[in-house]
Protein backbone atom coordinates (compact mmCIF):
# COMPACT_ATOMS: atom_id res chain seq x y z
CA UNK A 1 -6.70 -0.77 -21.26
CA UNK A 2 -5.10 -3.64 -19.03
CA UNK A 3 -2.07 -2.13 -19.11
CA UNK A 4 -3.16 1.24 -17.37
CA UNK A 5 -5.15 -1.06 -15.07
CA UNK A 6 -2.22 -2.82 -13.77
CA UNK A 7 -0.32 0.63 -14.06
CA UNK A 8 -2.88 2.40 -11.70
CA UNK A 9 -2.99 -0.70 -9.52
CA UNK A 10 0.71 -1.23 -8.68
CA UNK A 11 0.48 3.01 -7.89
CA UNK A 12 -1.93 2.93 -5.56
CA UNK A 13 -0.32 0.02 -3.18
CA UNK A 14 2.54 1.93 -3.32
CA UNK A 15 0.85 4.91 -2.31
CA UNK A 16 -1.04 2.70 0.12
CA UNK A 17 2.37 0.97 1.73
CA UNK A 18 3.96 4.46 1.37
CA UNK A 19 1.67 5.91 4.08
CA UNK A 20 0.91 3.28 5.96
CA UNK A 21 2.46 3.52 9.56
CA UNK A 22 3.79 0.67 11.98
CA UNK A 23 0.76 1.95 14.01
CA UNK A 24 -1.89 2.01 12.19
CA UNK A 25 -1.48 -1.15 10.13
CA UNK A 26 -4.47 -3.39 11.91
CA UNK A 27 -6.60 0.41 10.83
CA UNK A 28 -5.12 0.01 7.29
CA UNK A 29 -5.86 -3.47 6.07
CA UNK A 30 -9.09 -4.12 7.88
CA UNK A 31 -10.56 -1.07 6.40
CA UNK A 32 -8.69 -1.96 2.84
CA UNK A 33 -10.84 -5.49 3.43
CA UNK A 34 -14.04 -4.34 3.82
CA UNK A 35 -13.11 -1.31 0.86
CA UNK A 36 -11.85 -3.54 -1.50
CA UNK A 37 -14.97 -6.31 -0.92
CA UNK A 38 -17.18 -3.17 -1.52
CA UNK A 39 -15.48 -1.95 -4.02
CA UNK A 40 -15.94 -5.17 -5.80
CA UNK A 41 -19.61 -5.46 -5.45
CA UNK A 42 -19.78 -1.71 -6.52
CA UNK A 43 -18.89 -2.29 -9.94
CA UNK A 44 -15.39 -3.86 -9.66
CA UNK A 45 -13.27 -1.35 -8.26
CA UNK A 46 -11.71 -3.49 -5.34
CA UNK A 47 -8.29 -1.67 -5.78
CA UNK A 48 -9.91 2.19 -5.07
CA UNK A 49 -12.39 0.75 -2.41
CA UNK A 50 -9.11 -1.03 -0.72
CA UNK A 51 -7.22 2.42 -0.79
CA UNK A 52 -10.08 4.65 0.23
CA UNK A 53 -11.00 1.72 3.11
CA UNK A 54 -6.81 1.56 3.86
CA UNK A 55 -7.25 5.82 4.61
CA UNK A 56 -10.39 5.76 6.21
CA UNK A 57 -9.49 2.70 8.11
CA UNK A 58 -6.43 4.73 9.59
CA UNK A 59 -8.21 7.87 10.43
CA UNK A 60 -10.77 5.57 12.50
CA UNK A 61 -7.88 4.05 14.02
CA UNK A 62 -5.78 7.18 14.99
CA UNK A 63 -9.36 8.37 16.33
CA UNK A 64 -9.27 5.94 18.59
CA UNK A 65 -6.25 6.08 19.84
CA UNK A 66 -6.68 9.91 20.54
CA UNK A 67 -9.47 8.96 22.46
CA UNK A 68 -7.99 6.23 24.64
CA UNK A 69 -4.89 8.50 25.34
CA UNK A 70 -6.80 11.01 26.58
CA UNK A 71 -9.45 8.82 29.01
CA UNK A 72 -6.09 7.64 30.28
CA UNK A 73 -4.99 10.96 31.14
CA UNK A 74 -8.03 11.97 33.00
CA UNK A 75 -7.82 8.51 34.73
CA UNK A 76 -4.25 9.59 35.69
CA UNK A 77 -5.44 13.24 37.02
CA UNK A 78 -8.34 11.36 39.11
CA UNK A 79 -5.27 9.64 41.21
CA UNK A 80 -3.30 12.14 40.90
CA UNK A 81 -6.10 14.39 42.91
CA UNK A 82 -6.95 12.01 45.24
């Protein structure tokens, strides 16, 4: 029972570091934080709450990105017109 434990836990960092991308690192391990913490307190699984927070944490990030990139472009077309 430990055994598959540490088994499933060493698989999903390296599924976790494995996807994880020079840009969306911050994304990554603050949402892995707050998964893992609530993950804990939702019947001790810290290491699925850290992966699921680690993806969703990205996808939030990339989001915003996306959005800055373009409010910068339509900043850059306002100039452009004037």
């Amino acid at each position: 029972m430990n055994a598959s434990r540490i088994r499933f836990a060493l698989f999903s960092a390296a599924l976790a570091l494995a996807t994880i991308g020079t840009a969306h690192a911050a994304g990554c391990i603050k949402g892995a934080v707050v998964g893992g913490v609530a993950g804990h307190y939702a019947g001790h699984h810290a290491v699925v709450g850290a992966v699921g927070g680690c993806l969703v944490g990205r996808h939030l990030a990339k989001q915003h990105a996306q959005q800055q990139a373009q409010q910068q472009a339509a900043m850059h077309q306002q100039v452009q017109a004037q």
